[in-house]
PDB file of N, CA and C in Angstrom:
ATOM      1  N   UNK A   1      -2.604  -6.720  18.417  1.00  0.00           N
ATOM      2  CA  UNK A   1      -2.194  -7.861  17.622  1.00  0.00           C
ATOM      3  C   UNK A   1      -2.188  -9.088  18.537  1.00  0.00           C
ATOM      4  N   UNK A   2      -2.774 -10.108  18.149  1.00  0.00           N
ATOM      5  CA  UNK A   2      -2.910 -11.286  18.807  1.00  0.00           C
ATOM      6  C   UNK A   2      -1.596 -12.077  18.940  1.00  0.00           C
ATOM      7  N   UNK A   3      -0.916 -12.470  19.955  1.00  0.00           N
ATOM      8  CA  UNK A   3       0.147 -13.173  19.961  1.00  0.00           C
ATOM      9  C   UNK A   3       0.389 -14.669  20.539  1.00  0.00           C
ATOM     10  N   UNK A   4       1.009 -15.920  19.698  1.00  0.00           N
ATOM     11  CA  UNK A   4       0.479 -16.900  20.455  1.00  0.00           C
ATOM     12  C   UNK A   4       2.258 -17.888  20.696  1.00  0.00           C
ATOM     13  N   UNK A   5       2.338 -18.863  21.410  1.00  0.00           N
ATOM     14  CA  UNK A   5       3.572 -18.843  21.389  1.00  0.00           C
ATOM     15  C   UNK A   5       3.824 -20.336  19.799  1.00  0.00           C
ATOM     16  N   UNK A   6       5.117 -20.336  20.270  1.00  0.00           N
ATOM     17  CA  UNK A   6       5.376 -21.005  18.453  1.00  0.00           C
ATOM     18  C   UNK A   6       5.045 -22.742  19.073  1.00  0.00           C
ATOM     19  N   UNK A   7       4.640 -22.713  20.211  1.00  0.00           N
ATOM     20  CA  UNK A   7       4.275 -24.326  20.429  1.00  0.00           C
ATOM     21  C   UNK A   7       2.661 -24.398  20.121  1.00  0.00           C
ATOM     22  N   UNK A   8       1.966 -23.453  20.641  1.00  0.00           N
ATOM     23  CA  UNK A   8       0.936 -23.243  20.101  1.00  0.00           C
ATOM     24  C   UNK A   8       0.496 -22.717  18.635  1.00  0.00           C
ATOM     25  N   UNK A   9       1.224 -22.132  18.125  1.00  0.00           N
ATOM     26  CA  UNK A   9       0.985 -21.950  16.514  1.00  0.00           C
ATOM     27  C   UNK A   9       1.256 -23.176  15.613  1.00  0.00           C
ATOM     28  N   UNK A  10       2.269 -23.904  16.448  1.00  0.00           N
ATOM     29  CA  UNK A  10       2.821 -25.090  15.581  1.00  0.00           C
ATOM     30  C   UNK A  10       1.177 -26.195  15.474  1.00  0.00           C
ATOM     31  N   UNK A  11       0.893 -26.509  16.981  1.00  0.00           N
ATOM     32  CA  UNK A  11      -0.496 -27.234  16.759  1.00  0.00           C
ATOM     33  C   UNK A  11      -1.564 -26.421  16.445  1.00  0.00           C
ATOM     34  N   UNK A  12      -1.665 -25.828  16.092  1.00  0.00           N
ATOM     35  CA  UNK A  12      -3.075 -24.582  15.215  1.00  0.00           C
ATOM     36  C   UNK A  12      -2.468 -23.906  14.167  1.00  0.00           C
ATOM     37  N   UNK A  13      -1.345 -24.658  12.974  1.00  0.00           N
ATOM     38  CA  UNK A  13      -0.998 -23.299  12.422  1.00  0.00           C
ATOM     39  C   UNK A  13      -2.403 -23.230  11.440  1.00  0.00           C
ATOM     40  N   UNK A  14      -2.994 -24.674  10.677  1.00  0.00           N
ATOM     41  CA  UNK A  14      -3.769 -24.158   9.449  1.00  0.00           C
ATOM     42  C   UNK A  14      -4.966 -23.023   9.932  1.00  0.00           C
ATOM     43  N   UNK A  15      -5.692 -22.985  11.005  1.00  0.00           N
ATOM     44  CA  UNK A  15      -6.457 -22.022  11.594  1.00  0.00           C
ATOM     45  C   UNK A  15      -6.007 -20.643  11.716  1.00  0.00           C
ATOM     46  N   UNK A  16      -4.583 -20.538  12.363  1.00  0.00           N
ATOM     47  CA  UNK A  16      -3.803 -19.060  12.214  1.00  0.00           C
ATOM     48  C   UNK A  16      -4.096 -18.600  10.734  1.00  0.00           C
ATOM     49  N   UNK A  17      -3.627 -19.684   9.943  1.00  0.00           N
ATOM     50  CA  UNK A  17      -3.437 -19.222   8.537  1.00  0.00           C
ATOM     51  C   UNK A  17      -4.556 -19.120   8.126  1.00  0.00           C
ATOM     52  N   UNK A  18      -5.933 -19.623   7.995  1.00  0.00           N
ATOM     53  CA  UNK A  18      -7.024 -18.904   8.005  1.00  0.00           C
ATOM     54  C   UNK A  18      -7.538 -17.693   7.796  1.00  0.00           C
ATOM     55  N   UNK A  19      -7.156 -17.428   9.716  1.00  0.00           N
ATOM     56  CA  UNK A  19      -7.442 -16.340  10.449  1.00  0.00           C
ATOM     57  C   UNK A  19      -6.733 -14.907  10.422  1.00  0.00           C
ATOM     58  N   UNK A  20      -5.426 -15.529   9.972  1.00  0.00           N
ATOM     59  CA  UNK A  20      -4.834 -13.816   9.187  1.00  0.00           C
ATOM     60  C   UNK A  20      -4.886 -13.602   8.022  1.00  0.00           C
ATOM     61  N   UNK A  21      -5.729 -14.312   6.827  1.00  0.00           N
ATOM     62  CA  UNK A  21      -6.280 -14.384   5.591  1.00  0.00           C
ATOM     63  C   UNK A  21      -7.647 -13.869   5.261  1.00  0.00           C
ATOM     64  N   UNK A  22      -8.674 -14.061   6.497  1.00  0.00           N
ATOM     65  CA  UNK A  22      -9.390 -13.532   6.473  1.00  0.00           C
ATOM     66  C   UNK A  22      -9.682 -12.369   7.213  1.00  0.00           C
ATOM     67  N   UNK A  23      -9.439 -12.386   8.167  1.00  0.00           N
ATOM     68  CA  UNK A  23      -9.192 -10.659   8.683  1.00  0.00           C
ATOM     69  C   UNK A  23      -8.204  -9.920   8.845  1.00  0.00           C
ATOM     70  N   UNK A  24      -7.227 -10.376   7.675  1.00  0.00           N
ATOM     71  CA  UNK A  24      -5.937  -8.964   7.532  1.00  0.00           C
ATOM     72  C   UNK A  24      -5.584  -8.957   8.557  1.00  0.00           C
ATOM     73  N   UNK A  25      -5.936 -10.023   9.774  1.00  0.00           N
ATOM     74  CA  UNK A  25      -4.977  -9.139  11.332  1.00  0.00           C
ATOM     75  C   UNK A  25      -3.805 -10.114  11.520  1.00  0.00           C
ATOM     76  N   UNK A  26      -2.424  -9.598  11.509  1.00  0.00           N
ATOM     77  CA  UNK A  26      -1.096 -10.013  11.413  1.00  0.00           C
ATOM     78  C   UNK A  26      -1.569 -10.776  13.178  1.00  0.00           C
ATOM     79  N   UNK A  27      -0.414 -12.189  13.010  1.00  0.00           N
ATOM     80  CA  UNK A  27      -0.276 -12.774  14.383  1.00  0.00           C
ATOM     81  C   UNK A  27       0.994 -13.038  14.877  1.00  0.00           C
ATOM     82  N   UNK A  28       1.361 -12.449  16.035  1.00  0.00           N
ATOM     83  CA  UNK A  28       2.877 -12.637  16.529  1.00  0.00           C
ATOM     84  C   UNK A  28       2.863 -13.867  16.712  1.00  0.00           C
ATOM     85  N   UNK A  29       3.983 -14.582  16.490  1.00  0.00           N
ATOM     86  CA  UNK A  29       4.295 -16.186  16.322  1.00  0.00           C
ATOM     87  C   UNK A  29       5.371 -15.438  18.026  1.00  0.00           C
ATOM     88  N   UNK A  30       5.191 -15.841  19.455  1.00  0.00           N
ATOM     89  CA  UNK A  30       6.401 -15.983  20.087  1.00  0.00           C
ATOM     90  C   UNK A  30       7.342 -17.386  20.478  1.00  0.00           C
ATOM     91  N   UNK A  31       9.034 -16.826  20.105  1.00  0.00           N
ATOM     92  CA  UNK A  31       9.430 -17.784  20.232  1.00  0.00           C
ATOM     93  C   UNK A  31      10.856 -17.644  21.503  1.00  0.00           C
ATOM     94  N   UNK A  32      11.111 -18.442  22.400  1.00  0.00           N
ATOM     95  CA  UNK A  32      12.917 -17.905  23.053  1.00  0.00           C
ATOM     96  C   UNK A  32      13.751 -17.558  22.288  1.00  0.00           C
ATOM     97  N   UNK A  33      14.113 -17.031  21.447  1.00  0.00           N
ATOM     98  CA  UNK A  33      14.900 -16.693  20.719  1.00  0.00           C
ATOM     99  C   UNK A  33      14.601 -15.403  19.499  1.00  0.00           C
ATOM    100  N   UNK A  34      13.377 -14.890  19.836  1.00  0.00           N
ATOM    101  CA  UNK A  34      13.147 -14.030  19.082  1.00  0.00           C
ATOM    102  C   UNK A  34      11.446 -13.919  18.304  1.00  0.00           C
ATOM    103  N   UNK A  35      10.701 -13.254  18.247  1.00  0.00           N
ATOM    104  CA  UNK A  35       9.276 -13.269  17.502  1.00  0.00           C
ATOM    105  C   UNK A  35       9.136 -13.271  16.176  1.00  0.00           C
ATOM    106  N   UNK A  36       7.975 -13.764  15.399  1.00  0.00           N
ATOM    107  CA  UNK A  36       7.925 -13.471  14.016  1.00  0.00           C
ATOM    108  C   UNK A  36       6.657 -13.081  13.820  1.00  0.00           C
ATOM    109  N   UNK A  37       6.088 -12.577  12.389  1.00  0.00           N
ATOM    110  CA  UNK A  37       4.802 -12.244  12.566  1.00  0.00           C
ATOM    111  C   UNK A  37       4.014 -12.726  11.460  1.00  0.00           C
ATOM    112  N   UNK A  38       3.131 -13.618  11.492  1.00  0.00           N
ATOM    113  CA  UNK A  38       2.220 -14.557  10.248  1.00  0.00           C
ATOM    114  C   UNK A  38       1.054 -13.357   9.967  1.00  0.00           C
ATOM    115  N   UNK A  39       1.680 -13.153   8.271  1.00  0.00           N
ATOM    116  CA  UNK A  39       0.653 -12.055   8.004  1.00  0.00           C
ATOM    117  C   UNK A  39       0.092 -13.081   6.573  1.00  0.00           C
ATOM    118  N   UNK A  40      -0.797 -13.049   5.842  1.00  0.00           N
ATOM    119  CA  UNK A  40      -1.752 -13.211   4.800  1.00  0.00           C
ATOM    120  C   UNK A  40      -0.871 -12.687   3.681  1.00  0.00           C
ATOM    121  N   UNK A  41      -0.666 -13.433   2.718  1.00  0.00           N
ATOM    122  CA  UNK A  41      -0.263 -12.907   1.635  1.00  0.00           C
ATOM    123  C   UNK A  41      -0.451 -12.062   0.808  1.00  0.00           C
ATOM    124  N   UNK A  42      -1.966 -11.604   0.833  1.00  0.00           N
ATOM    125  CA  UNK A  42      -2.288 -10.369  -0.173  1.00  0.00           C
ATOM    126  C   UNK A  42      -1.954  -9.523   0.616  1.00  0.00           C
ATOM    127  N   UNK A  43      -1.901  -9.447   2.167  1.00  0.00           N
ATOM    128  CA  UNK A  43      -1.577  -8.312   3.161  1.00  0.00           C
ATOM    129  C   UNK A  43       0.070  -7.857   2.704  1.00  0.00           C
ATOM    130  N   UNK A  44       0.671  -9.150   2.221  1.00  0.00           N
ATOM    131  CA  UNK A  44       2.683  -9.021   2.325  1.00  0.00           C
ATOM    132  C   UNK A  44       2.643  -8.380   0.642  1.00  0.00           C
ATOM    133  N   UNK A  45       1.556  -8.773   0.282  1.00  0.00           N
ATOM    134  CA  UNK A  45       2.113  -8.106  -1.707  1.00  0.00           C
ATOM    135  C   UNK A  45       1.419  -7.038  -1.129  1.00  0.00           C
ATOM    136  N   UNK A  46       0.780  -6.816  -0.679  1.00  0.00           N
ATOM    137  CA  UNK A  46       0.363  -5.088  -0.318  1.00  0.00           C
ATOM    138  C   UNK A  46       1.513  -4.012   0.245  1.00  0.00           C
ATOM    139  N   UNK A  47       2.176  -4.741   1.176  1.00  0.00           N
ATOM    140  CA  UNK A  47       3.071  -3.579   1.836  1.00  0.00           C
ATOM    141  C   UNK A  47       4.346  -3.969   1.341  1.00  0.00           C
ATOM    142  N   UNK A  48       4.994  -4.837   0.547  1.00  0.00           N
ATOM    143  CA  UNK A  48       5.561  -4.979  -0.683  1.00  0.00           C
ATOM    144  C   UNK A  48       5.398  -4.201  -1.876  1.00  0.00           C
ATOM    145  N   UNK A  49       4.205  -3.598  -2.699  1.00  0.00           N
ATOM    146  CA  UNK A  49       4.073  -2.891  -3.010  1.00  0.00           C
ATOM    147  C   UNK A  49       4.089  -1.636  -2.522  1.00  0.00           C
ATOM    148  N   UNK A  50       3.272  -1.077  -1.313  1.00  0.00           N
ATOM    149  CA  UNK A  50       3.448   0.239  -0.836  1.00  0.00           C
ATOM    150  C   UNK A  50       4.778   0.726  -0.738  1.00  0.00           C
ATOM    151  N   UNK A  51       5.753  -0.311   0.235  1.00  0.00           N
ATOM    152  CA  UNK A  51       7.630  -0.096  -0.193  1.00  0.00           C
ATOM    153  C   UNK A  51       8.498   0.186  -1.471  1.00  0.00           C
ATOM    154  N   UNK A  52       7.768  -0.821  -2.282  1.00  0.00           N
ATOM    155  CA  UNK A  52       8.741  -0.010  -3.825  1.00  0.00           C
ATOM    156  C   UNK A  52       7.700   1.286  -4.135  1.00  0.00           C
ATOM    157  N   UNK A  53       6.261   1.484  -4.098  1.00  0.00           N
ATOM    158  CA  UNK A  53       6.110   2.999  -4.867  1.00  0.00           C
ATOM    159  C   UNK A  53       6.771   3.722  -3.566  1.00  0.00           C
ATOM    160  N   UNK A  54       7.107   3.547  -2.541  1.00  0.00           N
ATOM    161  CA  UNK A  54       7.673   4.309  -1.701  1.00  0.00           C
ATOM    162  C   UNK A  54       9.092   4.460  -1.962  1.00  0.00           C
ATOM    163  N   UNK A  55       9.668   4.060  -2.627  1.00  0.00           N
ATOM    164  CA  UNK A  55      10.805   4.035  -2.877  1.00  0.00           C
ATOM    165  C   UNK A  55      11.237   4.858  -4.103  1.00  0.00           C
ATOM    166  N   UNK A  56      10.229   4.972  -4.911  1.00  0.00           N
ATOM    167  CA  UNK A  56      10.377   5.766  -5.865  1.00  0.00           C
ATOM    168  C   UNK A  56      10.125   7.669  -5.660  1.00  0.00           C
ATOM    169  N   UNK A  57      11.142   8.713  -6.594  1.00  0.00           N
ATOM    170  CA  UNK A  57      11.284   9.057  -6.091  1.00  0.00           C
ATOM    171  C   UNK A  57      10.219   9.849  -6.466  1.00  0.00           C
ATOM    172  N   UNK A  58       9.344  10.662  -6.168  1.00  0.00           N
ATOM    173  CA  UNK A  58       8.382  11.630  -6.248  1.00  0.00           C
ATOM    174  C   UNK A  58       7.220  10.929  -6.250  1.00  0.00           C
ATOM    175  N   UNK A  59       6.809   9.855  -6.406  1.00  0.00           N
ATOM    176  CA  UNK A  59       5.779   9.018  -6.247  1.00  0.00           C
ATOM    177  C   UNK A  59       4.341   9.626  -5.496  1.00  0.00           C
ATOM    178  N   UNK A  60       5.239   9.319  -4.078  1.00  0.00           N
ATOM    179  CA  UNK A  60       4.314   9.924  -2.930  1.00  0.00           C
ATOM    180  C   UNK A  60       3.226  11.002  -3.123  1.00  0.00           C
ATOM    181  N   UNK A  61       4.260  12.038  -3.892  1.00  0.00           N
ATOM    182  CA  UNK A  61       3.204  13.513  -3.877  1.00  0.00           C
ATOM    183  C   UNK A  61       2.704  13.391  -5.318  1.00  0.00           C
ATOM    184  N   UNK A  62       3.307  12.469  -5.867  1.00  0.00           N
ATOM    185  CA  UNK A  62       2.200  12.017  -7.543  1.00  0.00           C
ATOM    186  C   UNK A  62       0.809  11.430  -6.840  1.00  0.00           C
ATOM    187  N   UNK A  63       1.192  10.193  -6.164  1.00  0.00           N
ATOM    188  CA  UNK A  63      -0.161   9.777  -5.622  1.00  0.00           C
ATOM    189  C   UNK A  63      -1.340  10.854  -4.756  1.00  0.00           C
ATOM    190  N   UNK A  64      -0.507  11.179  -3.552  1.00  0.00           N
ATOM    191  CA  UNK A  64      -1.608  12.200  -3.071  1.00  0.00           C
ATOM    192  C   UNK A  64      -2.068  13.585  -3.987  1.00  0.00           C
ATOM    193  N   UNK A  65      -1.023  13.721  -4.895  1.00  0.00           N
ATOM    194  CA  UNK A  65      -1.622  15.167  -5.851  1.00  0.00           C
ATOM    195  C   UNK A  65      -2.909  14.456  -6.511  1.00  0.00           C
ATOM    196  N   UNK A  66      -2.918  13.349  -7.410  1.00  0.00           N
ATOM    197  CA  UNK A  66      -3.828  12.570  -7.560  1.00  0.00           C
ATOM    198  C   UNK A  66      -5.048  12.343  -7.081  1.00  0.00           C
ATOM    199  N   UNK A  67      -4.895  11.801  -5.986  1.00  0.00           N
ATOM    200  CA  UNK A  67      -5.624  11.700  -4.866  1.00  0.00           C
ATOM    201  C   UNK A  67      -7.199  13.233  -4.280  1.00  0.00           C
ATOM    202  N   UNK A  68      -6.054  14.132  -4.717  1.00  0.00           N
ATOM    203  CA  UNK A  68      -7.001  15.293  -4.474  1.00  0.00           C
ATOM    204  C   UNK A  68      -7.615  15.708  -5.619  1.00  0.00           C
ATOM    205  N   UNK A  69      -7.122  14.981  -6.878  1.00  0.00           N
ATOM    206  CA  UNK A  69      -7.981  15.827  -8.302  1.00  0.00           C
ATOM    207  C   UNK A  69      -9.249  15.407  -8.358  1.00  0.00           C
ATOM    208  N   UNK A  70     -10.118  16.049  -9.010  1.00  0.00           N
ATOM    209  CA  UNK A  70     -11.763  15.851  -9.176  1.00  0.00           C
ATOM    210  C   UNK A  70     -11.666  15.246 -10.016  1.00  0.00           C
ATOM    211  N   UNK A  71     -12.625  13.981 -10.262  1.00  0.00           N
ATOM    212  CA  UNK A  71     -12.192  13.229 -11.247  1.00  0.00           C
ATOM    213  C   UNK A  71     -13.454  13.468 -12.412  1.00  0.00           C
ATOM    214  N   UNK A  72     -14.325  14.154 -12.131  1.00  0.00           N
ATOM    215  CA  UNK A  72     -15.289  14.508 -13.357  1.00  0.00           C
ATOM    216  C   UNK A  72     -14.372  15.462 -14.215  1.00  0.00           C
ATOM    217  N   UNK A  73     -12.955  16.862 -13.739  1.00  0.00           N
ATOM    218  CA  UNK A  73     -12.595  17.083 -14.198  1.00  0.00           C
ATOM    219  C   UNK A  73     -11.509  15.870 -15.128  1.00  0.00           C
ATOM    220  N   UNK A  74     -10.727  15.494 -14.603  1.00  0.00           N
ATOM    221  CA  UNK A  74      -9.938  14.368 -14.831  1.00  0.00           C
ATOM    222  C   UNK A  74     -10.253  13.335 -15.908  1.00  0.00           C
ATOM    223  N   UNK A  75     -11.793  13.187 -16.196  1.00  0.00           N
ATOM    224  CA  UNK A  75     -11.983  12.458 -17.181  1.00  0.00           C
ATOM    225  C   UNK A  75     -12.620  12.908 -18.508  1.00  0.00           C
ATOM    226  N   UNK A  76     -12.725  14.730 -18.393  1.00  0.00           N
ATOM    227  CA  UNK A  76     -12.525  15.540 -19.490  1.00  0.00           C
ATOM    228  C   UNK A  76     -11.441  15.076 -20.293  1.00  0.00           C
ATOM    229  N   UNK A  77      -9.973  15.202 -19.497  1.00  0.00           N
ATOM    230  CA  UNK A  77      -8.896  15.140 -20.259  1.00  0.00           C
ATOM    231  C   UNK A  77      -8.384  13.605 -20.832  1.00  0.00           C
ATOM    232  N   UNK A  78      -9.285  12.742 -20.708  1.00  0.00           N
ATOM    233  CA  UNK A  78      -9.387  11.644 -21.116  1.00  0.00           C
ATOM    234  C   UNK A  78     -10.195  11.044 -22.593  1.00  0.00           C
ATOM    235  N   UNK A  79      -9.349  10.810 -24.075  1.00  0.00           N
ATOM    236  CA  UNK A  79      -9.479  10.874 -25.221  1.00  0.00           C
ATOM    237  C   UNK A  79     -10.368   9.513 -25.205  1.00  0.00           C
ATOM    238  N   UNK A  80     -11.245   8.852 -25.441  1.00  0.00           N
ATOM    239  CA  UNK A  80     -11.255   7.855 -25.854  1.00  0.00           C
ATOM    240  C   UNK A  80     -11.955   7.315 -26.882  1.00  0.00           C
TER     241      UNK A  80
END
C-alpha cells in the first residue's frame, strides 16, 4: 500500500483521489498523530456491504453453498 504523508496528500489530494478510484489501491494518508486510509468509494460500499452480509447470520455458507451449485442445474428450477 502506497503511503504518503498528510502534507503531501494535502498538495496532491485531487490525483490521490483519482488514483485510488481507478486502481482500487487504498492510500495511507500519514499523519503525527495517527494514519488514515483514502480508499475509492465503490471500494467503501463494497466492504460495507461484505460487513452487513457478514453479519448476517448463515449468510456466509448460503453464499459459498451457492457458489458451488451448477448453474445449468440451477436454472432448471427456475419457472419463467
Amino acid at each position: 500500500m502506497t503511503a504518503v504523508s498528510a502534507t503531501a496528500a494535502r498538495s496532491d489530494l485531487y490525483r490521490l483521489i483519482d488514483t485510488v478510484n481507478e486502481e482500487s489501491t487504498p492510500i495511507t494518508i500519514t499523519g503525527r498523530r495517527g494514519n488514515a486510509v483514502l480508499i475509492g468509494e465503490a471500494d467503501w460500499s463494497a466492504i460495507q456491504e461484505t460487513l452487513y452480509l457478514q453479519g448476517i447470520p448463515g449468510m456466509a455458507d448460503s453464499l459459498k453453498e451457492a457458489a458451488r451449485e451448477d448453474l445449468d442445474n440451477a436454472l432448471d428450477d427456475v419457472e419463467w
